[in-house]
PDB file of N, CA and C in Angstrom:
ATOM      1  N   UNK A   1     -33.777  13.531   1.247  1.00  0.00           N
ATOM      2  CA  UNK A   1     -34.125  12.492   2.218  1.00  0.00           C
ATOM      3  C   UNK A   1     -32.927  12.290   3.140  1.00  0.00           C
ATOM      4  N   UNK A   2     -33.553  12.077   4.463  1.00  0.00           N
ATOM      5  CA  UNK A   2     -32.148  12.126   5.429  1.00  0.00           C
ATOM      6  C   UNK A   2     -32.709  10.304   5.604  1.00  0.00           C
ATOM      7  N   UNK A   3     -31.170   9.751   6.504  1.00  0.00           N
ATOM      8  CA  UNK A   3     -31.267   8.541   6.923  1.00  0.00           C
ATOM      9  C   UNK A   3     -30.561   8.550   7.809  1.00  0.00           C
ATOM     10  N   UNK A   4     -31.397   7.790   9.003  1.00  0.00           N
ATOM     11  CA  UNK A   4     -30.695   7.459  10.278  1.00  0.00           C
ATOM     12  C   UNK A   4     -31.058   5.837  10.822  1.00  0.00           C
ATOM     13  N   UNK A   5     -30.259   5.391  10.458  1.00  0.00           N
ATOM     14  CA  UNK A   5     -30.336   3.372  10.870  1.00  0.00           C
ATOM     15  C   UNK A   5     -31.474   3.466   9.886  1.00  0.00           C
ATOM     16  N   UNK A   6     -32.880   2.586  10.005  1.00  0.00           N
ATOM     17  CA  UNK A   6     -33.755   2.405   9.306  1.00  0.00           C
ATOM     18  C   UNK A   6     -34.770   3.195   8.842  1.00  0.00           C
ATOM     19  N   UNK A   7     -34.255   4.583   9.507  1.00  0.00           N
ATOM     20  CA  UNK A   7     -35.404   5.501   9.610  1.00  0.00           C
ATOM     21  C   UNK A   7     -35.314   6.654   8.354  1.00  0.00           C
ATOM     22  N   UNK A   8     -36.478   6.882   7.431  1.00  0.00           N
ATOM     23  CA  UNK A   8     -36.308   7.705   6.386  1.00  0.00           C
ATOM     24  C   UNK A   8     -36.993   8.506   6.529  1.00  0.00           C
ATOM     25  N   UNK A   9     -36.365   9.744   6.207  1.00  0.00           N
ATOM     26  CA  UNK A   9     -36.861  11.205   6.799  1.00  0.00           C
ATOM     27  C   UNK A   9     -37.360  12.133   5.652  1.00  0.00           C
ATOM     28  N   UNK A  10     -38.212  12.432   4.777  1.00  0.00           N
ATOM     29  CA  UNK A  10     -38.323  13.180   3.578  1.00  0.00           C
ATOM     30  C   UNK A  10     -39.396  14.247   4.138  1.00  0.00           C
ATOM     31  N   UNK A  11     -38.773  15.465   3.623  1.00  0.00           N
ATOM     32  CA  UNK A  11     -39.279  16.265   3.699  1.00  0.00           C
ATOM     33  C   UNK A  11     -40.982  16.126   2.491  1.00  0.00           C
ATOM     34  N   UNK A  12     -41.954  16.811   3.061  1.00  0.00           N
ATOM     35  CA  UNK A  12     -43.400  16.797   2.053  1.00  0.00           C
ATOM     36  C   UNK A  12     -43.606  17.800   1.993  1.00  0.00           C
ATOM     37  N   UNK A  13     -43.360  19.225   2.350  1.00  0.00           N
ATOM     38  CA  UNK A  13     -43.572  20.503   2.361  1.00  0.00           C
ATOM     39  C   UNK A  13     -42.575  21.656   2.311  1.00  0.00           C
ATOM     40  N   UNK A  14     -42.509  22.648   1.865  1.00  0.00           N
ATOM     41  CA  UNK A  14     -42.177  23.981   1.718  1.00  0.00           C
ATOM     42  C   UNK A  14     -41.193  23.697   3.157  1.00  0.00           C
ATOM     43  N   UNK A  15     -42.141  24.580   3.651  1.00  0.00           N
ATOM     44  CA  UNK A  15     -41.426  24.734   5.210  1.00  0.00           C
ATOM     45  C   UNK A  15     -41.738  23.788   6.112  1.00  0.00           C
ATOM     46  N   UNK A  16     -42.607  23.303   6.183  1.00  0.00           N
ATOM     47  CA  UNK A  16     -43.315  22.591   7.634  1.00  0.00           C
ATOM     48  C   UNK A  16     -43.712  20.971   6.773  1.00  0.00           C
ATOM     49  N   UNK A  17     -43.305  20.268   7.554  1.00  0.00           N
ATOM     50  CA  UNK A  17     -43.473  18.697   7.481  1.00  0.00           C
ATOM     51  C   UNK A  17     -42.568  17.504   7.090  1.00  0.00           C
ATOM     52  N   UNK A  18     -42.491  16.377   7.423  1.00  0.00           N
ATOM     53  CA  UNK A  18     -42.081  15.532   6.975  1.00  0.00           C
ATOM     54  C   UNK A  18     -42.490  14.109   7.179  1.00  0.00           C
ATOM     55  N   UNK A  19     -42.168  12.795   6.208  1.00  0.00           N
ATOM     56  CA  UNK A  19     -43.161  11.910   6.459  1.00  0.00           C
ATOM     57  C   UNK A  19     -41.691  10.848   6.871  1.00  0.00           C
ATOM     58  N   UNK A  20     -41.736  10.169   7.810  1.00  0.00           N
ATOM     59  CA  UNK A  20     -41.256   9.180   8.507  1.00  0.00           C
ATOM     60  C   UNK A  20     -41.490   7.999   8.018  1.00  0.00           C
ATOM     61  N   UNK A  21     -40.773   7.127   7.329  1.00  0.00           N
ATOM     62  CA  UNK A  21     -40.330   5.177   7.220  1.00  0.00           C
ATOM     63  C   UNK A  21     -39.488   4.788   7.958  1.00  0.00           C
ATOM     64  N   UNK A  22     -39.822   3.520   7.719  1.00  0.00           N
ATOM     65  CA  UNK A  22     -38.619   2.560   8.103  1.00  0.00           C
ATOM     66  C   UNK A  22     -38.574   2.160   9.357  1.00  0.00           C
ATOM     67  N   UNK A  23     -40.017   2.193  10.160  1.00  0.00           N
ATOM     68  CA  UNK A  23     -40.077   2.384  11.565  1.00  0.00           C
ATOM     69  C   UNK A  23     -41.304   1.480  12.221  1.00  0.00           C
ATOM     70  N   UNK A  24     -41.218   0.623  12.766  1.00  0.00           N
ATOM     71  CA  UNK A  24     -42.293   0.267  13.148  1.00  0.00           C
ATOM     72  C   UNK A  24     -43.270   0.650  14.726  1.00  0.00           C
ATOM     73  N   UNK A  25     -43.817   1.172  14.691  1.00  0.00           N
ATOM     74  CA  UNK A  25     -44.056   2.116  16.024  1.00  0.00           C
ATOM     75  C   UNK A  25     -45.311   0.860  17.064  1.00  0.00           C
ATOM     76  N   UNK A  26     -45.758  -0.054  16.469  1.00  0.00           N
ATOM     77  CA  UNK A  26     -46.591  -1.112  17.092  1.00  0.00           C
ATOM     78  C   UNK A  26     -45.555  -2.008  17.688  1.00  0.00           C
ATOM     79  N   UNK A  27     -44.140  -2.211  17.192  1.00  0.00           N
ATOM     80  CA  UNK A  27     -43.579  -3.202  17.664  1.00  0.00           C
ATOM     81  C   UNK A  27     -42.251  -2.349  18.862  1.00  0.00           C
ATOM     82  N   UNK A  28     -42.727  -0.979  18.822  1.00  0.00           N
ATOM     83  CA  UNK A  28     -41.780  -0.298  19.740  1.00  0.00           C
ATOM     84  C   UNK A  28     -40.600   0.691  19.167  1.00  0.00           C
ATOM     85  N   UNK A  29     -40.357   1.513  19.417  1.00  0.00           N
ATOM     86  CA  UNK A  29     -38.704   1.843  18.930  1.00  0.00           C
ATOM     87  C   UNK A  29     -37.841   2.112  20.312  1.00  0.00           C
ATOM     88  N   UNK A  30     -36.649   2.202  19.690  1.00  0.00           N
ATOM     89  CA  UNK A  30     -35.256   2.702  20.786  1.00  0.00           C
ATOM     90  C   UNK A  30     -35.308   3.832  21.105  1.00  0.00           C
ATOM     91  N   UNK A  31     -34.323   4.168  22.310  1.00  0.00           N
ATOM     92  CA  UNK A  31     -34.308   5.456  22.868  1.00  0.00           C
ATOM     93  C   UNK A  31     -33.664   6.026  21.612  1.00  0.00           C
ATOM     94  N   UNK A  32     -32.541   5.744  21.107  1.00  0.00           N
ATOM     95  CA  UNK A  32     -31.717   6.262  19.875  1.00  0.00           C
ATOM     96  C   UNK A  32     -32.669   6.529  18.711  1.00  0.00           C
ATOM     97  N   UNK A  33     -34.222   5.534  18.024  1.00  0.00           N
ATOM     98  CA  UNK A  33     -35.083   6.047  17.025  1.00  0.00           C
ATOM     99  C   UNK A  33     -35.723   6.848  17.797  1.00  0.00           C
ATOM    100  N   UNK A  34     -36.373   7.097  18.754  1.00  0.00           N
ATOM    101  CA  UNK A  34     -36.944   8.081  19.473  1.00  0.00           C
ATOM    102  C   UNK A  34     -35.684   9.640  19.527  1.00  0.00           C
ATOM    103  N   UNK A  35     -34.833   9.678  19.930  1.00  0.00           N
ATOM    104  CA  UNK A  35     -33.513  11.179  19.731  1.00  0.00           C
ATOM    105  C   UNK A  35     -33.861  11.306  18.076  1.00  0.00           C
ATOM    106  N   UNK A  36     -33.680  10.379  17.087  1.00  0.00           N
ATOM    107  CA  UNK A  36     -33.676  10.505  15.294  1.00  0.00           C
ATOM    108  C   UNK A  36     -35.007  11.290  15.408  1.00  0.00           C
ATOM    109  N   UNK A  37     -36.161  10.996  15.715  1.00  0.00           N
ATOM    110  CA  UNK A  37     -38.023  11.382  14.981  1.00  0.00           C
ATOM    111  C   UNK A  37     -37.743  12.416  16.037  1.00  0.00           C
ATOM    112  N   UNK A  38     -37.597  12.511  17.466  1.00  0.00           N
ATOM    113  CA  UNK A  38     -37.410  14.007  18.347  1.00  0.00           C
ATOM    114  C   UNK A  38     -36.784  15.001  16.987  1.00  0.00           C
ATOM    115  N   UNK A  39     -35.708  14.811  17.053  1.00  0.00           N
ATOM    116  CA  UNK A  39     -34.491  15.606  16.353  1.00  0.00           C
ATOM    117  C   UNK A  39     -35.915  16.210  14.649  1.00  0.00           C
ATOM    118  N   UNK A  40     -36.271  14.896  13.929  1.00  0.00           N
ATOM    119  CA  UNK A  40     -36.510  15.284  12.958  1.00  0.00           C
ATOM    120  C   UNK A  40     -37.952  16.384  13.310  1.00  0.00           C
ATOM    121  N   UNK A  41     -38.815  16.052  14.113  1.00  0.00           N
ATOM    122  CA  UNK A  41     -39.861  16.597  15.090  1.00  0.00           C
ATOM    123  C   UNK A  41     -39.166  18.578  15.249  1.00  0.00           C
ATOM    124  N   UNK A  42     -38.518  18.621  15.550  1.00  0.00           N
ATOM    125  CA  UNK A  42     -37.686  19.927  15.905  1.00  0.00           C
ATOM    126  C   UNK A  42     -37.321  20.714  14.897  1.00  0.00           C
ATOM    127  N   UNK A  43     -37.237  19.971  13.746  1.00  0.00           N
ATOM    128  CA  UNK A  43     -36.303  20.466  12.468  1.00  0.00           C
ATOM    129  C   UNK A  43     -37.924  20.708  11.675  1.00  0.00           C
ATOM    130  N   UNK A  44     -38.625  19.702  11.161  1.00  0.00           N
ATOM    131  CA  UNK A  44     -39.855  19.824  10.459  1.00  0.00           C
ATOM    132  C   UNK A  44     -40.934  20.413  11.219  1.00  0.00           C
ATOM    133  N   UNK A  45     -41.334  20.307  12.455  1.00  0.00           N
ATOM    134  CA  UNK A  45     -42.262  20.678  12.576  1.00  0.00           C
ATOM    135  C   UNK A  45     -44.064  19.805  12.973  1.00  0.00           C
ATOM    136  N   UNK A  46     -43.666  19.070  11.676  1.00  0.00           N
ATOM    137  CA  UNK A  46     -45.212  18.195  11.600  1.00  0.00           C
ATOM    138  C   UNK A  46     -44.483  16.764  11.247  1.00  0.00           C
ATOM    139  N   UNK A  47     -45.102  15.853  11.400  1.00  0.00           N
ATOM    140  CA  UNK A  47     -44.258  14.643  11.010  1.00  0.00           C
ATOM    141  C   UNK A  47     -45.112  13.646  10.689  1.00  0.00           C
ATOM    142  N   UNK A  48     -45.370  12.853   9.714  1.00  0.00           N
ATOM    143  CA  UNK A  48     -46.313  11.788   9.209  1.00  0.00           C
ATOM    144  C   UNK A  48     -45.606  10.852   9.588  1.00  0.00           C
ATOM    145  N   UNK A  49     -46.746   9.683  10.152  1.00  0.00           N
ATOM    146  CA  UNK A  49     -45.807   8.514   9.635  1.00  0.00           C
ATOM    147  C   UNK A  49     -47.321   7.286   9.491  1.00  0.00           C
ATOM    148  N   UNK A  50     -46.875   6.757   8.078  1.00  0.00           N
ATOM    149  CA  UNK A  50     -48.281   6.219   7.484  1.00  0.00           C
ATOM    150  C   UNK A  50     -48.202   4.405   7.947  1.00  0.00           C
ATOM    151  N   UNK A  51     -49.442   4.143   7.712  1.00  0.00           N
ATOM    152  CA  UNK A  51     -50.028   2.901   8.361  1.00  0.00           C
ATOM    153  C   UNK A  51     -49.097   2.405   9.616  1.00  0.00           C
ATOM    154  N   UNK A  52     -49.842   2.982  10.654  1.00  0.00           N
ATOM    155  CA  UNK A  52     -48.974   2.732  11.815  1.00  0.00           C
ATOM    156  C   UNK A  52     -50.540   2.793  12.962  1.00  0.00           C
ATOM    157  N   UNK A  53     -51.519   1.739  12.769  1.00  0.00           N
ATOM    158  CA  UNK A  53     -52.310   1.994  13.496  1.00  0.00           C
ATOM    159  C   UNK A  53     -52.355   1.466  14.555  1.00  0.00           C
ATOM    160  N   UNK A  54     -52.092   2.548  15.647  1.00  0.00           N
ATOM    161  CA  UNK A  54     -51.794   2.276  17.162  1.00  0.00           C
ATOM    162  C   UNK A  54     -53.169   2.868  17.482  1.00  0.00           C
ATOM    163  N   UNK A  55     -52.897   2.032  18.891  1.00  0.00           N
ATOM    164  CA  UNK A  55     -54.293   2.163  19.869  1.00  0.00           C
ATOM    165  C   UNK A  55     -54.435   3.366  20.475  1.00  0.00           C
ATOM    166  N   UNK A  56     -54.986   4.133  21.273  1.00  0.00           N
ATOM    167  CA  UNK A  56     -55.017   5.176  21.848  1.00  0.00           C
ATOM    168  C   UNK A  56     -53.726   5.018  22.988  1.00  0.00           C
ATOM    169  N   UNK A  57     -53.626   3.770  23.628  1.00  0.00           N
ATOM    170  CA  UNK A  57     -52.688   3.594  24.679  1.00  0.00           C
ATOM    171  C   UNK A  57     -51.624   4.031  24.153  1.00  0.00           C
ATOM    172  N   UNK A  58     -51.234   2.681  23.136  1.00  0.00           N
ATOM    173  CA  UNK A  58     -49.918   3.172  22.511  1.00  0.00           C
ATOM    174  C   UNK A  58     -49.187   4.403  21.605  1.00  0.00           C
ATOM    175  N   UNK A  59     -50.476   5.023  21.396  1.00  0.00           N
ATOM    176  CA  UNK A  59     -49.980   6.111  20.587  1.00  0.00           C
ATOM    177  C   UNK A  59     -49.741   7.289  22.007  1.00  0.00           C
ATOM    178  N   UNK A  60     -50.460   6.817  22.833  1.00  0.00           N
ATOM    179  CA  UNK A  60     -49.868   8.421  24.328  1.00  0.00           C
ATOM    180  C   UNK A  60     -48.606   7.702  24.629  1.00  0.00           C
ATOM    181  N   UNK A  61     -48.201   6.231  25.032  1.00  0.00           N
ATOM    182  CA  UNK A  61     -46.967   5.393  25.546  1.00  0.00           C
ATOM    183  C   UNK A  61     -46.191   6.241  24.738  1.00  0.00           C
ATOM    184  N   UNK A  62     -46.111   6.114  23.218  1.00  0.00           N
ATOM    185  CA  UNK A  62     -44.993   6.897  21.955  1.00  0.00           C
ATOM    186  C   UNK A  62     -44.935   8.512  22.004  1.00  0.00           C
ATOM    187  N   UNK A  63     -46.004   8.971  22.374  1.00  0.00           N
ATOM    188  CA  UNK A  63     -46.300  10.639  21.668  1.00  0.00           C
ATOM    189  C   UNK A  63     -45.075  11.081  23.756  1.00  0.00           C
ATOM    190  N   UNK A  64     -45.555  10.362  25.098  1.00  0.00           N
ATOM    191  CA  UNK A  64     -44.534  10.573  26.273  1.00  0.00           C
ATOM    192  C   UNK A  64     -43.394  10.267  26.129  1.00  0.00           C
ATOM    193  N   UNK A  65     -43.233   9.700  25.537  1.00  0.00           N
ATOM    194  CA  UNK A  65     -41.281   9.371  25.334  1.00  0.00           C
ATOM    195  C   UNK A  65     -40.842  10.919  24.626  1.00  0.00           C
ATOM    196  N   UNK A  66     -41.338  11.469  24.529  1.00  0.00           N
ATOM    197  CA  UNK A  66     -40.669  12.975  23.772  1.00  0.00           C
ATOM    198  C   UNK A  66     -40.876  13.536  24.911  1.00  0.00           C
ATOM    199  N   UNK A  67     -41.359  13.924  26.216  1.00  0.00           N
ATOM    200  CA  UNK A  67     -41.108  14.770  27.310  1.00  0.00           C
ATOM    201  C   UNK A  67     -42.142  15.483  27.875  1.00  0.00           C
TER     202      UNK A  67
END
């Protein structure tokens, strides 16, 4: 498990995946938790992150902050 500020990074798979805590994605994150989930995004591949039910808006607002 990696850690960056509140954010917990565990790998769930072989090669490909990982599941994301410590994050609340309804109430927003920083440019700095956004570089941490990019970074972990790059390294894993696939990335979970559980009960985080965003709207369609907010989940495109979160998924554009990566580029």
């Amino acid at each position: 498990m990696t850690k960056t500020d509140n954010i917990q990074i565990r790998r769930v798979a072989g090669a490909v995946g990982a599941e994301i805590s410590g994050i609340d994605l309804i109430a927003g994150v920083s440019d700095a938790t956004i570089a941490a989930v990019r970074q972990a995004w790059l390294e894993h591949g696939v990335l979970f992150f559980r009960n985080q039910p965003l709207e369609p808006g907010a989940f495109q607002a979160f998924a554009e902050r990566f580029g």
